[in-house]
PDB file of N, CA and C in Angstrom:
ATOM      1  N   UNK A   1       9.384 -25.433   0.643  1.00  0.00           N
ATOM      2  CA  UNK A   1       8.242 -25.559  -0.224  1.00  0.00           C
ATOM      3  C   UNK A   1       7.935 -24.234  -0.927  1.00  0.00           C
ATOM      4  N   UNK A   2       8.087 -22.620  -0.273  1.00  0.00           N
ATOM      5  CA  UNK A   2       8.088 -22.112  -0.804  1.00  0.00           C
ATOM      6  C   UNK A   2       9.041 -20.927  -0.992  1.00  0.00           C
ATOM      7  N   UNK A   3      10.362 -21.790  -1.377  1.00  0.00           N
ATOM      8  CA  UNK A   3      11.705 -20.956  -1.796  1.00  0.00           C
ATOM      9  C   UNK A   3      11.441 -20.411  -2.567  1.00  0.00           C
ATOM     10  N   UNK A   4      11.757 -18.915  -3.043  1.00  0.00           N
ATOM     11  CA  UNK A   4      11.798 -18.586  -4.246  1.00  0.00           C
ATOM     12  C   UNK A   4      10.588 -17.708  -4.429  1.00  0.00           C
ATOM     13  N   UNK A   5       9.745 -18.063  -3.652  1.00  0.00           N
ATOM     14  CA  UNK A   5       8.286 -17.117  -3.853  1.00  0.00           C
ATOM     15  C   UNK A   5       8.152 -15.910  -2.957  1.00  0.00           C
ATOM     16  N   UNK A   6       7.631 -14.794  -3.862  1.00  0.00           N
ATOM     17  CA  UNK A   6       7.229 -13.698  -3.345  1.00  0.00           C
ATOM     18  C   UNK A   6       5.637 -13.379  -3.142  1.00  0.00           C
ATOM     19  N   UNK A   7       5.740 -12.947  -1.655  1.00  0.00           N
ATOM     20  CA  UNK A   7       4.141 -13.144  -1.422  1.00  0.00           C
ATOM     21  C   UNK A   7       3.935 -12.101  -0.832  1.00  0.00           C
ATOM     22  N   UNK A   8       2.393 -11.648  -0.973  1.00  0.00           N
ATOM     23  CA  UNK A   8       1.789 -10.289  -0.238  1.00  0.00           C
ATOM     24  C   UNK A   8       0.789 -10.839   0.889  1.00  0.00           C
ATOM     25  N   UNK A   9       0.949 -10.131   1.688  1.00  0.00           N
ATOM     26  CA  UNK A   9      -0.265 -10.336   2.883  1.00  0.00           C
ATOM     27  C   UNK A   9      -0.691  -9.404   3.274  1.00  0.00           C
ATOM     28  N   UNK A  10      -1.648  -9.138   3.685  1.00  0.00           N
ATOM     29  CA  UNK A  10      -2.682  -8.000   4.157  1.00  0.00           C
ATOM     30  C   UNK A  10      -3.154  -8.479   5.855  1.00  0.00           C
ATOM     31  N   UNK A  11      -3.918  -7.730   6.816  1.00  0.00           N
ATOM     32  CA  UNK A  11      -4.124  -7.996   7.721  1.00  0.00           C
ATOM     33  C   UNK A  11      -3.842  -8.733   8.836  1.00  0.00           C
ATOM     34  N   UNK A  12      -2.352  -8.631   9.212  1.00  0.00           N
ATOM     35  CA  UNK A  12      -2.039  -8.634  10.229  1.00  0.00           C
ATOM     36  C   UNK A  12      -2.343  -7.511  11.333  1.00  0.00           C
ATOM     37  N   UNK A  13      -3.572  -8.349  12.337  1.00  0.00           N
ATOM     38  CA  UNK A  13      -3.717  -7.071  13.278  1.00  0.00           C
ATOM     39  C   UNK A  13      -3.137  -7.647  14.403  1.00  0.00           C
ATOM     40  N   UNK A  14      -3.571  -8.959  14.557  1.00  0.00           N
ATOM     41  CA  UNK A  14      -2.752  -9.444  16.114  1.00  0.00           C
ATOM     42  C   UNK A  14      -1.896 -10.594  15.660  1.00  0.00           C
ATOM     43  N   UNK A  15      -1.148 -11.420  16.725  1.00  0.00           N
ATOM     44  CA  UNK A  15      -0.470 -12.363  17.056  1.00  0.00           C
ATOM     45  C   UNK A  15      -1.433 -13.432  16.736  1.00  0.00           C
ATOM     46  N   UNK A  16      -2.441 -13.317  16.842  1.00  0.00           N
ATOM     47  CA  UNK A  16      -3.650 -14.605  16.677  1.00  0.00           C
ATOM     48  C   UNK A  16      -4.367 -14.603  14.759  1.00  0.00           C
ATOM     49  N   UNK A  17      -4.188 -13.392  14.512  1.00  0.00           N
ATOM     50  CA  UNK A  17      -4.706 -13.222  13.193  1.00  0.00           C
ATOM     51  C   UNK A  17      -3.889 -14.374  12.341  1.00  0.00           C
ATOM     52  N   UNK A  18      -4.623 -14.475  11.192  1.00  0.00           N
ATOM     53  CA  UNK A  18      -5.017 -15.803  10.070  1.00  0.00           C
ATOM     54  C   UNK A  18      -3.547 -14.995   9.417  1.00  0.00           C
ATOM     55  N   UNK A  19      -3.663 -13.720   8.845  1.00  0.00           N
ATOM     56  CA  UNK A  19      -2.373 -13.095   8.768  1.00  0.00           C
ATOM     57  C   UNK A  19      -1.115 -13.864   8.430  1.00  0.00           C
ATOM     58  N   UNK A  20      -1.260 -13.315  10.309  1.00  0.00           N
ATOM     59  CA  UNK A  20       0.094 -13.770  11.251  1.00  0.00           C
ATOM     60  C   UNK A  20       0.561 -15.116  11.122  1.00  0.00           C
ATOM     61  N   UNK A  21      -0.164 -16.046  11.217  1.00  0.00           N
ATOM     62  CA  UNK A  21       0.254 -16.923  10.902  1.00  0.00           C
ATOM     63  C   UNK A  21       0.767 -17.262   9.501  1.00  0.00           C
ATOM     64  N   UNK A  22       0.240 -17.097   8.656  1.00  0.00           N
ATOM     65  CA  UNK A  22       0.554 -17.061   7.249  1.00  0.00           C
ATOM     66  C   UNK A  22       1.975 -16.261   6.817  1.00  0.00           C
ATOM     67  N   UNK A  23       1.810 -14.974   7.158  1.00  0.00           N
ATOM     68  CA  UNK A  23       3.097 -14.662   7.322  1.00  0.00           C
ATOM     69  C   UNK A  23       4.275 -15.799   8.094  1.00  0.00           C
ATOM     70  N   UNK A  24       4.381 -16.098   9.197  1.00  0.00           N
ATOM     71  CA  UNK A  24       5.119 -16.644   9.499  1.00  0.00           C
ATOM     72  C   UNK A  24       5.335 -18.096   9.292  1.00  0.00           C
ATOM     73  N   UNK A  25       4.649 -18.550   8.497  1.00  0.00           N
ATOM     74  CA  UNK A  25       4.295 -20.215   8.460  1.00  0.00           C
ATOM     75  C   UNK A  25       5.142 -20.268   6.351  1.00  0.00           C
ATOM     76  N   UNK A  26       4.959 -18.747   6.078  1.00  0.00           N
ATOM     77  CA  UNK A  26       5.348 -18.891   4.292  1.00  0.00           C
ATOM     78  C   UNK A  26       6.906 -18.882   4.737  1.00  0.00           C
ATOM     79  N   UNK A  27       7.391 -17.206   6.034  1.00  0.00           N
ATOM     80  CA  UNK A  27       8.910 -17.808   5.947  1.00  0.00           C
ATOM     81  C   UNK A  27       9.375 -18.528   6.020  1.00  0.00           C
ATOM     82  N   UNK A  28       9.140 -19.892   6.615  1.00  0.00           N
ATOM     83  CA  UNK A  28       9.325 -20.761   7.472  1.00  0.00           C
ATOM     84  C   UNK A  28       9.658 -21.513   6.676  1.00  0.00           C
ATOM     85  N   UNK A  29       8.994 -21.199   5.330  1.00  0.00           N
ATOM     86  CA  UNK A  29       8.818 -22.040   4.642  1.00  0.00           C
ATOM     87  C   UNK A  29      10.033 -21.729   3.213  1.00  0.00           C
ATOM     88  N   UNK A  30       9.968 -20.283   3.605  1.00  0.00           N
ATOM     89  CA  UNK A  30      11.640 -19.863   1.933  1.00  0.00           C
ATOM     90  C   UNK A  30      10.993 -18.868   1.620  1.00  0.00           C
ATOM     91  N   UNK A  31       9.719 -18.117   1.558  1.00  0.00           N
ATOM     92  CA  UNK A  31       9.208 -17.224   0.799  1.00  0.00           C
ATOM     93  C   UNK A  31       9.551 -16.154   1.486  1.00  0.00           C
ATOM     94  N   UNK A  32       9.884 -14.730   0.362  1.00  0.00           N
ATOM     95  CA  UNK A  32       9.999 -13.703   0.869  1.00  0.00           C
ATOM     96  C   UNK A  32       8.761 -12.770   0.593  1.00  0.00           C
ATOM     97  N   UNK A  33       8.684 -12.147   1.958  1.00  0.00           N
ATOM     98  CA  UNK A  33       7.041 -11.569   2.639  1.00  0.00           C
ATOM     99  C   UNK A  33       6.329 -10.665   2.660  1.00  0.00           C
ATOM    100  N   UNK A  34       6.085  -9.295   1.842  1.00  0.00           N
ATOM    101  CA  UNK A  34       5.357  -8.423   2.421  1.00  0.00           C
ATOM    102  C   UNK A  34       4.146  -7.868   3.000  1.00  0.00           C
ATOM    103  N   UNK A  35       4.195  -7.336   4.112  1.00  0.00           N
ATOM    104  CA  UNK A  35       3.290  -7.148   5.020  1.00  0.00           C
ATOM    105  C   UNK A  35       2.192  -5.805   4.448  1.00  0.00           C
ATOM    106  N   UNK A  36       0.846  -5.657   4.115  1.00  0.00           N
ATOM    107  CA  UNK A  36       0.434  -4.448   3.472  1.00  0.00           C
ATOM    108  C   UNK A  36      -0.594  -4.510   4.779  1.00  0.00           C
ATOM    109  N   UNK A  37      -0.273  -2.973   5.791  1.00  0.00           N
ATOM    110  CA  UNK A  37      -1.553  -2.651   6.794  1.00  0.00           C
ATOM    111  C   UNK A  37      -1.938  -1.181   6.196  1.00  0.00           C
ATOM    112  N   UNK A  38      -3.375  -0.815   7.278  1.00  0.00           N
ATOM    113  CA  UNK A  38      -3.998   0.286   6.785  1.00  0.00           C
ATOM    114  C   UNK A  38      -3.203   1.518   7.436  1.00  0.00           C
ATOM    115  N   UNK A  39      -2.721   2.235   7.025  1.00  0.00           N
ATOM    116  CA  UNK A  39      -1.565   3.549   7.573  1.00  0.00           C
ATOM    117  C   UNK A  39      -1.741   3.196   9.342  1.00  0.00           C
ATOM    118  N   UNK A  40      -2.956   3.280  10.049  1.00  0.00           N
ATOM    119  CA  UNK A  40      -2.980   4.061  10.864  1.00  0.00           C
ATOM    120  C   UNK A  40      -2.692   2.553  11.787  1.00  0.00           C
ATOM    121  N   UNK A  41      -2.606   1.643  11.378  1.00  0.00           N
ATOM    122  CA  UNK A  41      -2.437  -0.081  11.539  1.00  0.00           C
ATOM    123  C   UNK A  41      -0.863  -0.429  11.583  1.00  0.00           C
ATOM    124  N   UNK A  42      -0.187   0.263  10.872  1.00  0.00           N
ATOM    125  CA  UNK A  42       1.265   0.053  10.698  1.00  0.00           C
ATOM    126  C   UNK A  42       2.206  -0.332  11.760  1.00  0.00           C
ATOM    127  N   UNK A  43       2.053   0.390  12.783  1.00  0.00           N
ATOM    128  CA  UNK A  43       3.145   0.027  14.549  1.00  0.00           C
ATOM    129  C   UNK A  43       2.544  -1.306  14.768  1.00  0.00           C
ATOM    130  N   UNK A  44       0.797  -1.607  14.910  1.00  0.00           N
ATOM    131  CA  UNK A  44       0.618  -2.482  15.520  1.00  0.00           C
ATOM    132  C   UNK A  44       1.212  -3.980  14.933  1.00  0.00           C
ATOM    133  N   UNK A  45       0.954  -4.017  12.870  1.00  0.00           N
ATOM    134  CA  UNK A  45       1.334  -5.066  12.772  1.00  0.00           C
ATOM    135  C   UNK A  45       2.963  -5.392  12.626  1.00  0.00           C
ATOM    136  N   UNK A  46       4.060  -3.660  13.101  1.00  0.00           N
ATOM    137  CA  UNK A  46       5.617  -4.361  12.740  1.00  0.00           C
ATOM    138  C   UNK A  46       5.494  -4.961  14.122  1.00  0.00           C
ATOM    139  N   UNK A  47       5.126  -4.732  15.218  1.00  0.00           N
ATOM    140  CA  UNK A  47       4.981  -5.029  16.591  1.00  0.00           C
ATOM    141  C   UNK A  47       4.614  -6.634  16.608  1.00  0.00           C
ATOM    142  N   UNK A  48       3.608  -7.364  15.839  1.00  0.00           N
ATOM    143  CA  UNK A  48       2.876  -8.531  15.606  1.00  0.00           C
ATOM    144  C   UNK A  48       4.568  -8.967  15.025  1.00  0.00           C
ATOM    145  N   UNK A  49       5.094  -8.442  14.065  1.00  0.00           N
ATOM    146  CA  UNK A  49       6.040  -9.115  13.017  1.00  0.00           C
ATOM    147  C   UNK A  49       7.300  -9.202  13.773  1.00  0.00           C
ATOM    148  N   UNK A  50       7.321  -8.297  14.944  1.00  0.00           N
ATOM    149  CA  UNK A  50       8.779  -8.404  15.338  1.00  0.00           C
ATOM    150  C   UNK A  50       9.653  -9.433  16.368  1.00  0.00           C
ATOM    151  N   UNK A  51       8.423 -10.064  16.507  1.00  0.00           N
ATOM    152  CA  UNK A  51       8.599 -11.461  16.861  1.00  0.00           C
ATOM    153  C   UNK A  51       9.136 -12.449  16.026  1.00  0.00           C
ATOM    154  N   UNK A  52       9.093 -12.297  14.648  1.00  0.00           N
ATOM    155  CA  UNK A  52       9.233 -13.275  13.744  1.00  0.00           C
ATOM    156  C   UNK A  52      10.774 -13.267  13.415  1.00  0.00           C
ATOM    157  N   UNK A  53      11.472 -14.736  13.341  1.00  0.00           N
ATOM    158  CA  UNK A  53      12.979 -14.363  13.264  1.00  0.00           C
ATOM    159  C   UNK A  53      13.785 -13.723  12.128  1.00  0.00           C
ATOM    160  N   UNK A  54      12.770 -13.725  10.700  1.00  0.00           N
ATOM    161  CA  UNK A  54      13.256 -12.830  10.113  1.00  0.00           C
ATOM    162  C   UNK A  54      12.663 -11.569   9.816  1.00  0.00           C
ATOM    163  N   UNK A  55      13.382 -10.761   9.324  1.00  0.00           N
ATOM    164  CA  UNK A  55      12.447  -9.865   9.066  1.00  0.00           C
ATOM    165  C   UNK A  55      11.271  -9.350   8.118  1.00  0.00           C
ATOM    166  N   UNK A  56      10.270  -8.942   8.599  1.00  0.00           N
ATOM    167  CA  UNK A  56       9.029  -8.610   7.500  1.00  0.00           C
ATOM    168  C   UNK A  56       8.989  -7.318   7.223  1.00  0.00           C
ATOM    169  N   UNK A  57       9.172  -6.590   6.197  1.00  0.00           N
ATOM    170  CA  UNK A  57       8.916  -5.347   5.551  1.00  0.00           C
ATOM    171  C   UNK A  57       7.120  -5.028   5.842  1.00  0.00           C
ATOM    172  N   UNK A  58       6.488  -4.026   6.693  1.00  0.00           N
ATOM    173  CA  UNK A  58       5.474  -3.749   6.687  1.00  0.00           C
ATOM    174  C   UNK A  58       4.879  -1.810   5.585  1.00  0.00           C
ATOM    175  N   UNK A  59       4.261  -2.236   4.972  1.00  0.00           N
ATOM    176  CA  UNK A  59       3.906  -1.414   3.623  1.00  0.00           C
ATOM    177  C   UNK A  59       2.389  -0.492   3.696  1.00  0.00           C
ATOM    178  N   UNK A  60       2.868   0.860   4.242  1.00  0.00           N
ATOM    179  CA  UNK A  60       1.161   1.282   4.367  1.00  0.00           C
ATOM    180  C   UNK A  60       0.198   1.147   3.150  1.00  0.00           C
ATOM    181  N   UNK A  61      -1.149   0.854   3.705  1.00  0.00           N
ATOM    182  CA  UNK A  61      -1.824   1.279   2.275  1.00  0.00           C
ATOM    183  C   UNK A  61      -3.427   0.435   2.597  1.00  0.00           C
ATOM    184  N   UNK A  62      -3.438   1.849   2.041  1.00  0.00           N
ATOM    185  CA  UNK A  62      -5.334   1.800   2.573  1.00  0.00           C
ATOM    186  C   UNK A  62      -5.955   1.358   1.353  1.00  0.00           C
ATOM    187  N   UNK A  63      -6.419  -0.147   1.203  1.00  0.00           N
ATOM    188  CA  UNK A  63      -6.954  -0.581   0.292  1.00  0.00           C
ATOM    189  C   UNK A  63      -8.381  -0.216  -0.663  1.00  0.00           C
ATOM    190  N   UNK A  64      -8.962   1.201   0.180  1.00  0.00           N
ATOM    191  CA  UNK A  64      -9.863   1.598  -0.666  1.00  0.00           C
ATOM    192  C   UNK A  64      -9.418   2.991  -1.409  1.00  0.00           C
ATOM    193  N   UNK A  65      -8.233   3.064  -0.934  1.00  0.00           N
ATOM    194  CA  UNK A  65      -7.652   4.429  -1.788  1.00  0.00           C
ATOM    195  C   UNK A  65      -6.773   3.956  -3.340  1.00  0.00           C
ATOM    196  N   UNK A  66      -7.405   4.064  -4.470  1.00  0.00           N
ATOM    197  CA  UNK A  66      -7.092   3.075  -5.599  1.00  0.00           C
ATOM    198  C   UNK A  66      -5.201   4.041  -5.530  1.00  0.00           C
ATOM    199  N   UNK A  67      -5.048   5.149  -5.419  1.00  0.00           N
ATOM    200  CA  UNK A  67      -3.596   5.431  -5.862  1.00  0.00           C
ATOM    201  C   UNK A  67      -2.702   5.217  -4.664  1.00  0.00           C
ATOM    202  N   UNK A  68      -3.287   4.272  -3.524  1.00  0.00           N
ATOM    203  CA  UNK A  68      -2.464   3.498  -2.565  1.00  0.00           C
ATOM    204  C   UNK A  68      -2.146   2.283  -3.518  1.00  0.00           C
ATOM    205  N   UNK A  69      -3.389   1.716  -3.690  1.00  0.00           N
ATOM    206  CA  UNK A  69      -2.883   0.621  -4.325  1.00  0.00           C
ATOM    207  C   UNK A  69      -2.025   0.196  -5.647  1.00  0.00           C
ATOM    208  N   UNK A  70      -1.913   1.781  -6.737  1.00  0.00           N
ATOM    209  CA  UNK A  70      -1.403   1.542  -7.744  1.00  0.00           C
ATOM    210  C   UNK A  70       0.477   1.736  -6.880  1.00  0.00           C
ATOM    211  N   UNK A  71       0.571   2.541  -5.895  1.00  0.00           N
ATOM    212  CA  UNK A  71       1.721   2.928  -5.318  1.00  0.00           C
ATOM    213  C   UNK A  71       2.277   1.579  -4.881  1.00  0.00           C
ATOM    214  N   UNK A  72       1.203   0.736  -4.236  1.00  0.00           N
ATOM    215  CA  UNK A  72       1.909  -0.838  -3.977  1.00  0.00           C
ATOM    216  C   UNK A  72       2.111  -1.579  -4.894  1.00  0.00           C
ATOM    217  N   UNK A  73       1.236  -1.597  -6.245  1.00  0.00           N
ATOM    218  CA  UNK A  73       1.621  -2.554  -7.425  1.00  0.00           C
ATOM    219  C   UNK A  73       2.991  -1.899  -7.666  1.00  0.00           C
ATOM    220  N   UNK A  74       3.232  -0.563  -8.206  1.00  0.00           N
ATOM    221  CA  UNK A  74       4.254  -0.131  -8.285  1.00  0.00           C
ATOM    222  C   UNK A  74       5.472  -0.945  -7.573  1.00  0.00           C
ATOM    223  N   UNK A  75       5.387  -0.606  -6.381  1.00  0.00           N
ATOM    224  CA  UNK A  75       6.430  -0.950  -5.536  1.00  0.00           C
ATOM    225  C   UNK A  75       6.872  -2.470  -5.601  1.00  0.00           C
ATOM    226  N   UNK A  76       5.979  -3.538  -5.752  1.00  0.00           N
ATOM    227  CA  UNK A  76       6.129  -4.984  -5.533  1.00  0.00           C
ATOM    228  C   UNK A  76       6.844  -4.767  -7.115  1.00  0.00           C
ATOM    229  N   UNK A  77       6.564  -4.230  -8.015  1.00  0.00           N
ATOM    230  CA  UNK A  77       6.999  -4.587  -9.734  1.00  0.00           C
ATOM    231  C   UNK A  77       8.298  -3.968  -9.387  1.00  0.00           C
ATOM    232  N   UNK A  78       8.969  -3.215  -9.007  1.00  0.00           N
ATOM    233  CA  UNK A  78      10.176  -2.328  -8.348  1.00  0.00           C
ATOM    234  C   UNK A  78      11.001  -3.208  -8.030  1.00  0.00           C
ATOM    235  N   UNK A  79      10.272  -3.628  -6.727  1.00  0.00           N
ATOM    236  CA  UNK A  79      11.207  -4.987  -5.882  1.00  0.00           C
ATOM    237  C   UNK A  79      11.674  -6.040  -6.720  1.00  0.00           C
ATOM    238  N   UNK A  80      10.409  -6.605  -6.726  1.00  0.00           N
ATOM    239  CA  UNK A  80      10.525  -7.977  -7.320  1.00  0.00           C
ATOM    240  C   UNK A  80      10.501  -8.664  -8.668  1.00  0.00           C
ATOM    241  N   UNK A  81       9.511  -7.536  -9.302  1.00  0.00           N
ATOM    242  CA  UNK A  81       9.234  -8.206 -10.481  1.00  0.00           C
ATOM    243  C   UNK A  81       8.201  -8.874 -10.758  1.00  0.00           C
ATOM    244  N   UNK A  82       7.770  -9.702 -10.384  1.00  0.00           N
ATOM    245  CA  UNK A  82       7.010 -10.367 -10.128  1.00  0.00           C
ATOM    246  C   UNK A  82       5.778 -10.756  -8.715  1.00  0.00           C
ATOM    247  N   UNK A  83       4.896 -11.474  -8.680  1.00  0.00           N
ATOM    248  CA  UNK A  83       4.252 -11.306  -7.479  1.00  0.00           C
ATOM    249  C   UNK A  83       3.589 -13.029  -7.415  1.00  0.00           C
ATOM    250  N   UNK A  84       4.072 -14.055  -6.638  1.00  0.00           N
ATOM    251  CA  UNK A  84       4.050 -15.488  -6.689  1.00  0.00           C
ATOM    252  C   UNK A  84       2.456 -15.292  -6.342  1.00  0.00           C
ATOM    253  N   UNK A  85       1.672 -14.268  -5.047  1.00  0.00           N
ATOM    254  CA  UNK A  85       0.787 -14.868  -4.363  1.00  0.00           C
ATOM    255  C   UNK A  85       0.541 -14.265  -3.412  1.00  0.00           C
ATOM    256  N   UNK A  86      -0.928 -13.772  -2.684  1.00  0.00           N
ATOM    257  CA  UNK A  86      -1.548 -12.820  -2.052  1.00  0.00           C
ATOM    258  C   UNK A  86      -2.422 -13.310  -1.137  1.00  0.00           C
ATOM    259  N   UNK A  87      -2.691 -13.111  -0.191  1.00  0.00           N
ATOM    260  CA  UNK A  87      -3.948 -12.928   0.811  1.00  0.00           C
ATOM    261  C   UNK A  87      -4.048 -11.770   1.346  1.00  0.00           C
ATOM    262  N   UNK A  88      -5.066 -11.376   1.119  1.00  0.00           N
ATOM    263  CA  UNK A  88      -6.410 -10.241   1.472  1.00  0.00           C
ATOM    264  C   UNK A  88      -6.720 -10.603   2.628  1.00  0.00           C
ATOM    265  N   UNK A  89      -6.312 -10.570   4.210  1.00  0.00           N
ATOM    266  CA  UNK A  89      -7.465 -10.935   4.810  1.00  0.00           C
ATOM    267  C   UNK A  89      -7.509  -9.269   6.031  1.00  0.00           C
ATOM    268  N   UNK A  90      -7.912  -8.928   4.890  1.00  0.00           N
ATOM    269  CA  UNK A  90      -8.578  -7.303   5.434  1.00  0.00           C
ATOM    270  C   UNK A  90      -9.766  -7.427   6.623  1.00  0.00           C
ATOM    271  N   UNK A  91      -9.715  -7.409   7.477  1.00  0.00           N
ATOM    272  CA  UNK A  91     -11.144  -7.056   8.746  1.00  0.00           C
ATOM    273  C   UNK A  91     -11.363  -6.182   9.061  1.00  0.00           C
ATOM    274  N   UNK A  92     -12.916  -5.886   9.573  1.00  0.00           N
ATOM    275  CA  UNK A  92     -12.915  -5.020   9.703  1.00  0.00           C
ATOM    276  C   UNK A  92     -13.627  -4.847  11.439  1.00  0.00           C
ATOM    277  N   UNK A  93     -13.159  -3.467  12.016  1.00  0.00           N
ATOM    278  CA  UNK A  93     -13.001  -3.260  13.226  1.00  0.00           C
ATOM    279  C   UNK A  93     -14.186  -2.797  13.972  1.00  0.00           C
ATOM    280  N   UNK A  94     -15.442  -3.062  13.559  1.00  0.00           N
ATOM    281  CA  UNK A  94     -16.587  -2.904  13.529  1.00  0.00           C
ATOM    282  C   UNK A  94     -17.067  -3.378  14.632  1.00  0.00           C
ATOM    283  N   UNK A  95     -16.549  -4.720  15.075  1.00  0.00           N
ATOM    284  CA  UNK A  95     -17.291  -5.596  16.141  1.00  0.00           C
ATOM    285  C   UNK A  95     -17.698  -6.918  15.680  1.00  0.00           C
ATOM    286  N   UNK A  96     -18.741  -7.459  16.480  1.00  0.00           N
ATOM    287  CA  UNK A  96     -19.371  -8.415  16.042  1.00  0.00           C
ATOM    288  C   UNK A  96     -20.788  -8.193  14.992  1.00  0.00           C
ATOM    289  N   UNK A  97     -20.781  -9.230  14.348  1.00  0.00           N
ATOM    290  CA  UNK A  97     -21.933  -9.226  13.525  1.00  0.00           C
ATOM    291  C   UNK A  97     -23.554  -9.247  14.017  1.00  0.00           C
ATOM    292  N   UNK A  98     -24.287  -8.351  13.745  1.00  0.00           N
ATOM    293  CA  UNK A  98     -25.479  -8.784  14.622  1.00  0.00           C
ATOM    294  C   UNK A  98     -26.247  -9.826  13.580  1.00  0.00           C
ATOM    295  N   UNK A  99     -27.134 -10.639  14.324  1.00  0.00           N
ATOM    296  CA  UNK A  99     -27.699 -11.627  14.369  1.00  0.00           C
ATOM    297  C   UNK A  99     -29.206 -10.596  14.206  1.00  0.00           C
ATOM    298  N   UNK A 100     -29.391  -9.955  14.361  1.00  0.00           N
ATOM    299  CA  UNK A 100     -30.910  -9.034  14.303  1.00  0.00           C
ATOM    300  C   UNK A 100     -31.299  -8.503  13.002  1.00  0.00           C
TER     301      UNK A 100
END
């Protein structure tokens, strides 16, 4: 279903993350994957990815630093050329939300 497509993902922190699954549910599916964590995030999510039977390219980059992000547009236009499709699912490590 999705041969041929190149896709970005953001926030893989665990094995349980919305991510993770996504990542592994697009290969599964034909799409080729890149993984974008925050620098200091990087071991944990190739660690999440290295479970997966193929391989995922994981890409530092701290989404509030704008010349991270021109360095990743860069890079995906490099690769690919093109960019099929993205999820953002950036969290943040804060905790829970208070209710107060």
């Amino acid at each position: 279903m999705l041969h041929g497509k190149r896709l970005l993902v953001s926030g893989v922190a665990t094995r349980d993350s919305i991510a993770a699954a996504v990542v592994e549910r697009s290969l599964r599916a034909g799409a080729e994957v890149v993984v974008a964590a925050y620098p200091k995030d990087v071991p944990a999510a190739q660690e999440v990815l290295s479970a997966l039977l193929e391989p995922t390219e994981v890409v530092a980059v701290d989404a509030t630093s704008e010349s991270d992000l021109t360095a990743l547009e860069d890079d995906l236009r490099h690769r690919w050329g093109r960019l099929d499709g993205a999820l953002h699912a950036i969290a943040s490590h804060r905790g829970p939300l208070s209710t107060a």
